[in-house]
Protein backbone atom coordinates (compact mmCIF):
# COMPACT_ATOMS: atom_id res chain seq x y z
CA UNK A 1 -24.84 9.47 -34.71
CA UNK A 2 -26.03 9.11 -30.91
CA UNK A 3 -23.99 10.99 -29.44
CA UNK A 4 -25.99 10.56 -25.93
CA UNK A 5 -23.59 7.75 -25.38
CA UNK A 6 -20.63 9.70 -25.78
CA UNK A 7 -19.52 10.71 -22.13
CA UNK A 8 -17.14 12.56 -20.29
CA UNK A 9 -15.14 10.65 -19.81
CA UNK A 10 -13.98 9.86 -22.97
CA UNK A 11 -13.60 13.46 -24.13
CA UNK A 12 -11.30 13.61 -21.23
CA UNK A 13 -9.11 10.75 -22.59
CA UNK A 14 -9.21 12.55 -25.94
CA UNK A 15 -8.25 15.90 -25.26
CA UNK A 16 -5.22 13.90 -22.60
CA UNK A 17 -3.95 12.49 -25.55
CA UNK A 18 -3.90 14.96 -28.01
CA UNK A 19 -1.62 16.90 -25.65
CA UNK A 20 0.47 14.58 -24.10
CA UNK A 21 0.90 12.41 -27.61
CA UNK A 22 0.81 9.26 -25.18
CA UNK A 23 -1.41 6.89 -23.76
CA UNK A 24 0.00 6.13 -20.38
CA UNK A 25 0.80 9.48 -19.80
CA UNK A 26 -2.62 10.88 -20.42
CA UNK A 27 -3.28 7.43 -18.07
CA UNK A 28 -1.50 8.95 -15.41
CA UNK A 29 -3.17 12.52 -15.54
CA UNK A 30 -6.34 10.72 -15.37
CA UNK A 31 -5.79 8.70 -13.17
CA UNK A 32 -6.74 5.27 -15.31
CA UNK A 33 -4.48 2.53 -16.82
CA UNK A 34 -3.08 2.69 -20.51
CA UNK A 35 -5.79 -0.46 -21.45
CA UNK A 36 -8.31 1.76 -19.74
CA UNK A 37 -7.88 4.97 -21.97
CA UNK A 38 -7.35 2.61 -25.09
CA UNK A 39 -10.97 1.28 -24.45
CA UNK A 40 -12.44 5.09 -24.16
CA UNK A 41 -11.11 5.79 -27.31
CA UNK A 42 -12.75 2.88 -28.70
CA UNK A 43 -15.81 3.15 -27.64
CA UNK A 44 -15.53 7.24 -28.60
CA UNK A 45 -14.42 5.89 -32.24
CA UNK A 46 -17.30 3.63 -32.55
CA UNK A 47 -19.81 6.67 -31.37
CA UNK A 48 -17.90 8.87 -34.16
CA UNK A 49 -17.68 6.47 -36.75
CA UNK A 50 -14.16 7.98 -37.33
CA UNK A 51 -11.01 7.17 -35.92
CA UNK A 52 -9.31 9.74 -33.81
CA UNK A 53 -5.59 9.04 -33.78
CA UNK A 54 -3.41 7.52 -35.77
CA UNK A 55 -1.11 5.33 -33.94
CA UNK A 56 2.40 4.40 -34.85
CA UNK A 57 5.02 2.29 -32.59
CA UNK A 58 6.85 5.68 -31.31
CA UNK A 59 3.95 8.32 -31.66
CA UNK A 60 0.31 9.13 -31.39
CA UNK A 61 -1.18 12.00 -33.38
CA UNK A 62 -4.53 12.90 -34.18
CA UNK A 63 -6.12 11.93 -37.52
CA UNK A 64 -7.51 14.68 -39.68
CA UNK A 65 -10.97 14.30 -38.76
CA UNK A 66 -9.51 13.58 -34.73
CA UNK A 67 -7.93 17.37 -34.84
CA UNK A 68 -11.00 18.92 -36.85
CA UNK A 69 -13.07 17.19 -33.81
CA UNK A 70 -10.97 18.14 -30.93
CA UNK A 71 -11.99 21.91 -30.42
CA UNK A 72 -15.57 20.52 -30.39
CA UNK A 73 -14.67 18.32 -27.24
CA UNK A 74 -12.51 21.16 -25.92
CA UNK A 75 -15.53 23.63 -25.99
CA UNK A 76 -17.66 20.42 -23.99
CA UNK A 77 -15.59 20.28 -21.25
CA UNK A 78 -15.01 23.90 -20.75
CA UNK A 79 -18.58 24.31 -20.11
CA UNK A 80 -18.43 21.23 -18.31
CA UNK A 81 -16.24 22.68 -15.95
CA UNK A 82 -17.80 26.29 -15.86
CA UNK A 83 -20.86 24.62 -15.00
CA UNK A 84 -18.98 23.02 -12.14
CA UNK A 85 -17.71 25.72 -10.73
CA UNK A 86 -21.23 27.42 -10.95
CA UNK A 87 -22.30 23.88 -8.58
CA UNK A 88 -19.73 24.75 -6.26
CA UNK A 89 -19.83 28.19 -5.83
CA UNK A 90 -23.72 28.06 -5.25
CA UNK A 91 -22.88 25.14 -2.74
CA UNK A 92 -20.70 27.20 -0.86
CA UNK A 93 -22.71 30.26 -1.28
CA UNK A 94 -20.02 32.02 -2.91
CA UNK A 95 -22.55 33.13 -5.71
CA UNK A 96 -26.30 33.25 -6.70
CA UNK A 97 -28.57 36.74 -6.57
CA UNK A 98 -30.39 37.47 -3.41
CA UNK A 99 -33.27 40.03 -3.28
CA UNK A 100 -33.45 41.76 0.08
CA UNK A 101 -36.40 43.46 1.11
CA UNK A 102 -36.12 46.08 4.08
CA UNK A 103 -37.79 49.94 5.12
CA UNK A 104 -35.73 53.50 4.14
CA UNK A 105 -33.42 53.81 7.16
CA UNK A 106 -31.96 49.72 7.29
CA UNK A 107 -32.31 49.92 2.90
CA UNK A 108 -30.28 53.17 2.94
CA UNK A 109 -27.67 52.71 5.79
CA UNK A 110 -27.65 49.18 7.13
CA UNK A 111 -28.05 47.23 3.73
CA UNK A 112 -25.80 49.06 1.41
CA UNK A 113 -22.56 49.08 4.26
CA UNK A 114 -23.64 44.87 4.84
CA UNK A 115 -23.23 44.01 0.98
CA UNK A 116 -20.11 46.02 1.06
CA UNK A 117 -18.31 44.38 3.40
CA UNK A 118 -20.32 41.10 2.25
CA UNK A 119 -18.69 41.21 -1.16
CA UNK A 120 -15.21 41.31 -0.28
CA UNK A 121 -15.46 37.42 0.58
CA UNK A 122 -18.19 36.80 -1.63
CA UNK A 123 -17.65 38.80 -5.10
CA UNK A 124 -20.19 36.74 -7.25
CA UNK A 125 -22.57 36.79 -4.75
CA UNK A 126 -25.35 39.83 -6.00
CA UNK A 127 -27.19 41.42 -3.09
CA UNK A 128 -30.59 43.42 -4.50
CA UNK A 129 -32.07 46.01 -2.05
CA UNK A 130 -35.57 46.13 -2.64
CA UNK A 131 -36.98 49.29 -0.61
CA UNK A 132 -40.40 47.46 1.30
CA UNK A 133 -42.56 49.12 3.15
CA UNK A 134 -42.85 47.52 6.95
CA UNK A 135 -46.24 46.32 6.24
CA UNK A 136 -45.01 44.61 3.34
CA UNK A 137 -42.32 42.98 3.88
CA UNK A 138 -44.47 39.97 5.41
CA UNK A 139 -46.14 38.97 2.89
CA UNK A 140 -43.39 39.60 0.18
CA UNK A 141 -40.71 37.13 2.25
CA UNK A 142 -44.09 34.65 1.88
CA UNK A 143 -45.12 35.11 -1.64
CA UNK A 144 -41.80 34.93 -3.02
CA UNK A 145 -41.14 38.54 -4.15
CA UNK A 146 -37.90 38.65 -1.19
CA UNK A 147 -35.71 35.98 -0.23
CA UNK A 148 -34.68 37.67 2.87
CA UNK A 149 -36.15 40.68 4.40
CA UNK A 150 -34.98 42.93 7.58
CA UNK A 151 -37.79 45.17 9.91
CA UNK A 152 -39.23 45.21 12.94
CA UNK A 153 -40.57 42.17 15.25
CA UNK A 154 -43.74 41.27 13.66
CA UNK A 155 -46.88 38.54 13.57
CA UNK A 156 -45.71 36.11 10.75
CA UNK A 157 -47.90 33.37 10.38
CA UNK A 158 -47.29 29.95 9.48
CA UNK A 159 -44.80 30.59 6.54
CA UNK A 160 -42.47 32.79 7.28
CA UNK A 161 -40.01 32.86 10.35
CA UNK A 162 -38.57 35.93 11.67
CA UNK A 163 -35.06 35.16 13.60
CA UNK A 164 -33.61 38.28 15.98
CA UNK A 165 -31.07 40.41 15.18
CA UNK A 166 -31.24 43.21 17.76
CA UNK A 167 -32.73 45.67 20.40
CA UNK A 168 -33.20 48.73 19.49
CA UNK A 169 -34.52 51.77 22.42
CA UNK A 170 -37.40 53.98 20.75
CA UNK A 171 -36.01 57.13 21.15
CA UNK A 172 -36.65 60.97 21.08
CA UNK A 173 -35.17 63.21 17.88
CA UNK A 174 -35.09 66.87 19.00
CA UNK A 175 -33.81 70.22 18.02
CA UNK A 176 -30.57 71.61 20.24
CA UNK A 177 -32.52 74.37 21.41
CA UNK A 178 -36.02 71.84 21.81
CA UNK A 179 -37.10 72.55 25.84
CA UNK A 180 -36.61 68.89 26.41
CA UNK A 181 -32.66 69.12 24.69
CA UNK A 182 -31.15 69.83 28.01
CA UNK A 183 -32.36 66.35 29.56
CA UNK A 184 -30.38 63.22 29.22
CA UNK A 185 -33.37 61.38 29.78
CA UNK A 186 -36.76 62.24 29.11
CA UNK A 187 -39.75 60.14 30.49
CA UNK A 188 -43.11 59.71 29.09
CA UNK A 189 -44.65 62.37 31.24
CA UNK A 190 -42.27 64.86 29.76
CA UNK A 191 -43.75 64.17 26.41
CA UNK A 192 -47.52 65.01 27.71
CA UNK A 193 -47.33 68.69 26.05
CA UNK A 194 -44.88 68.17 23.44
CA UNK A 195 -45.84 68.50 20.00
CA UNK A 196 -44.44 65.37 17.73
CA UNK A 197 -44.61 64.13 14.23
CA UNK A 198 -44.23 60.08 13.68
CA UNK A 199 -42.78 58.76 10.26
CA UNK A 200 -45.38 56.41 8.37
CA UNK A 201 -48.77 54.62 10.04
CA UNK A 202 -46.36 51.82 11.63
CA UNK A 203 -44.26 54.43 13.17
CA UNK A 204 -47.59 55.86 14.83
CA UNK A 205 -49.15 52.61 15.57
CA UNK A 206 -46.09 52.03 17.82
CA UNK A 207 -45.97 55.29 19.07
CA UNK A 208 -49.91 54.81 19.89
CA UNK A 209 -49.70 51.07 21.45
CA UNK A 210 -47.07 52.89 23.97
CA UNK A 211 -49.17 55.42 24.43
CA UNK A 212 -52.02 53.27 25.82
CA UNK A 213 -49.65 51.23 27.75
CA UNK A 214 -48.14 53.95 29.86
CA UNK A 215 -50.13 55.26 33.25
CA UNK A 216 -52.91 57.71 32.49
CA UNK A 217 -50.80 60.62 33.59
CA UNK A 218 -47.90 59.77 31.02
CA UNK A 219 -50.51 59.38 28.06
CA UNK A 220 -48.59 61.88 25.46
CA UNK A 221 -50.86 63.96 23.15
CA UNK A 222 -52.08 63.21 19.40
CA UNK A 223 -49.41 63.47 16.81
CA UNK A 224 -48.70 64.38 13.46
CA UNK A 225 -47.87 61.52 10.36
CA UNK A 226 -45.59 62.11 7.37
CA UNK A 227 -45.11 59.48 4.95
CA UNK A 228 -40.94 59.74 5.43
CA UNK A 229 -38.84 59.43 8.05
CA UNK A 230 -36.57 62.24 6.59
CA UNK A 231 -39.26 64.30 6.55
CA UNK A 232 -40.16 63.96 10.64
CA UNK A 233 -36.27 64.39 11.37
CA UNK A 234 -36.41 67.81 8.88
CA UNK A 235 -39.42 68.73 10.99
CA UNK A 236 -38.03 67.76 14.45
CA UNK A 237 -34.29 69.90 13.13
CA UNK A 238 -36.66 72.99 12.48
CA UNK A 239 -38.34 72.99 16.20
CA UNK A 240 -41.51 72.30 14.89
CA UNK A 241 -42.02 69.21 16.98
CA UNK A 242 -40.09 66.24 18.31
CA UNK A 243 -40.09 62.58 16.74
CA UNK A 244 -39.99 59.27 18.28
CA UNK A 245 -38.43 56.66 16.34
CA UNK A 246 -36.13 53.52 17.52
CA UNK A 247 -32.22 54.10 18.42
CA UNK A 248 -31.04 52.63 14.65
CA UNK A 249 -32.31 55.80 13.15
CA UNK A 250 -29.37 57.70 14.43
CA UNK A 251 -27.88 56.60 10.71
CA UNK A 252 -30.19 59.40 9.10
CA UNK A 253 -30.65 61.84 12.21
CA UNK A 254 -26.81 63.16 12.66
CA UNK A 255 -26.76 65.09 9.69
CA UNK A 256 -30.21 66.82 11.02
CA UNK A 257 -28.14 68.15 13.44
CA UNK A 258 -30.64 66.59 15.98
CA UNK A 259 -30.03 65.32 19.70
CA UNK A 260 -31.09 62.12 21.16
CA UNK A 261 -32.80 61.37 24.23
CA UNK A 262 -33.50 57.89 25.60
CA UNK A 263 -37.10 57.46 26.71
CA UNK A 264 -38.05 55.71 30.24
CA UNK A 265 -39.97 55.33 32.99
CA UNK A 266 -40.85 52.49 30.82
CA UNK A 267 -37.79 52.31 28.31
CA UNK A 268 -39.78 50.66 25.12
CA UNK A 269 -37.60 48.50 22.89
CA UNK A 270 -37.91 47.78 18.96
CA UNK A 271 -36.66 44.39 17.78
CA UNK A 272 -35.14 44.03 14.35
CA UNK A 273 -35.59 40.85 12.59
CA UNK A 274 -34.29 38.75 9.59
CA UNK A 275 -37.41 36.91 7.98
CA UNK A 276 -36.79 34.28 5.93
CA UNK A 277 -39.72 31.83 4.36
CA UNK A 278 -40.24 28.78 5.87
CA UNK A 279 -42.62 27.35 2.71
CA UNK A 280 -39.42 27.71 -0.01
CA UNK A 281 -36.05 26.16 0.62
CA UNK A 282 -33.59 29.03 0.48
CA UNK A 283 -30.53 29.25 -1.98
CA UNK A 284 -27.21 28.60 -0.50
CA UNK A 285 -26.04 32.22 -0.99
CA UNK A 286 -29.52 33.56 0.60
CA UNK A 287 -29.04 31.67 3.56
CA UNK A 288 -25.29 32.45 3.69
CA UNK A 289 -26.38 36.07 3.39
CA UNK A 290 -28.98 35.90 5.88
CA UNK A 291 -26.11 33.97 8.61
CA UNK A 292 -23.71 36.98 7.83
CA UNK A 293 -27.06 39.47 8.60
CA UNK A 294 -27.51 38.12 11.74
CA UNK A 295 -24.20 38.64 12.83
CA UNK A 296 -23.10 41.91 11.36
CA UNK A 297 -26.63 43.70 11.60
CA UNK A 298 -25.90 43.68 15.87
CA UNK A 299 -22.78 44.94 15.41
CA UNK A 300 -23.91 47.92 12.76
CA UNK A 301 -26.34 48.50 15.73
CA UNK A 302 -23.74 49.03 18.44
CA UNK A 303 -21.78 50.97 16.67
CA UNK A 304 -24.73 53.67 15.20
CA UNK A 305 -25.43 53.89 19.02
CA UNK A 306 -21.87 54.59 20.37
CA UNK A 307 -22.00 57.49 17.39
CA UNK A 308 -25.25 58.53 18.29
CA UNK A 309 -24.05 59.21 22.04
CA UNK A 310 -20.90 61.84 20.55
């Protein structure tokens, strides 16, 4: 029996009649003339090589073999149907699994409070944080490994495209009773003597470039690396040093205890970024999470700052 020329369409017409016991009416819910539905049952029958309904002058019923083959074409179309919704919730980006790639302090704070709020419009949309390493995160967006991924401004080559998402000041993290604690500013030549600790080789690369780029007389001393951010603020909140790190990182430093300081005379800025490859079409709900990134990650920002300032 080739049933490859069954269709649809016809299983429509079936099931219509079977529950409406009437041509024209199932006609009507279908939107298709009585002659119309009486040919889809034909051509159905002749598939089958049964016939579905016996017909009478005041009733329609199904045959016995028409009612044991009606749950088969009720089970077609219901997966019919759940496969359309599946179409148009991925259209709409109302569902689909996006893996998000982004360093400890925007994977622990920024991410997990975005997906929240993300979810109550999009439930069967599933957001995976995948904790990345800033030097990675590059090359993961461009391999494939992330569809989306959030860090610093950085070179990305050909394939990937990094769109902004916000400004944030490098700042200083110090102990209350830290020398420099009873500035509201502190300028680069304050920092001269001051003994700091920088989270990870990116975090001292940055700290380095500014160093270089500042007048002789502002050039700050060596520093100390730890792998962990955590681990420079539980350093800074002992009075063992001071740590530089950008303005976001106020989501991790209040419970340290610590005080912030802006730092001028020049004020350095971090951007944050939303990479995205430019190689691999994205899925609708990885580009609708990557729109609703760009818009609430700037927001997240403002408001860690306005906290950071209590």
């Amino acid at each position: 029996m080739p049933l490859t020329r069954v269709t649809l369409r016809q299983f429509e017409a079936l099931v219509a009649i079977a529950e409406l016991h009437s041509f024209a009416e199932a006609g009507n819910r279908l939107g298709l003339t009585s002659s119309a539905i009486s040919q889809l049952v034909a051509e159905l029958e002749s598939v089958l090589g049964f016939r579905i309904f016996d017909r009478t002058t005041r009733r329609v019923a199904l045959s016995s073999a028409g009612r044991d083959f009606l749950s088969s074409a009720e089970s077609v179309l219901r997966y019919v149907q759940a496969a359309e919704k599946t179409a148009d919730d991925l259209r709409n980006r109302a569902a689909g699994i996006v893996r998000v790639g982004a360093p400890l302090v925007l994977a622990s704070m920024a991410l997990p409070a975005a997906i929240r709020e993300y979810a109550a419009s999009r439930p069967k949309v599933v957001v995976r944080v995948v904790d990345t390493p800033v030097d990675a995160l590059i090359d993961h967006v461009a391999n494939g490994d992330l569809d989306i991924a959030i860090g610093p401004n950085r070179a990305t080559g050909a394939h990937v495209a990094g769109t902004p998402a916000f400004d944030s000041p490098w700042v200083l993290w110090c102990a209350p009773e830290h020398p420099l604690a009873r500035r509201k500013r502190v300028r680069w030549t304050d920092l001269r003597d001051t003994p700091l600790v920088a989270a990870g080789r990116d975090h001292e690369r940055s700290v380095a470039q500014m160093r270089q780029s500042a007048p002789p007389d502002a050039r700050i001393t060596s520093i100390d690396v730890v792998d962990n951010v955590t681990t420079a603020l539980g350093v800074a909140s002992q009075g063992l040093a001071a740590t530089l790190t950008p303005g976001y990182v106020a989501a991790l430093a209040h419970p340290f205890g610590l005080l912030m300081r802006r730092v001028v005379s020049p004020e350095t800025i971090r951007q944050v970024c939303v990479y995205r490859s430019l190689s691999r079409a994205p899925s609708p709900a990885a580009e609708g999470f990557a729109q609703f990134l760009l818009e609430w990650l700037p927001q997240w920002n403002e408001r860690i700052m306005e906290t950071a300032k209590t």
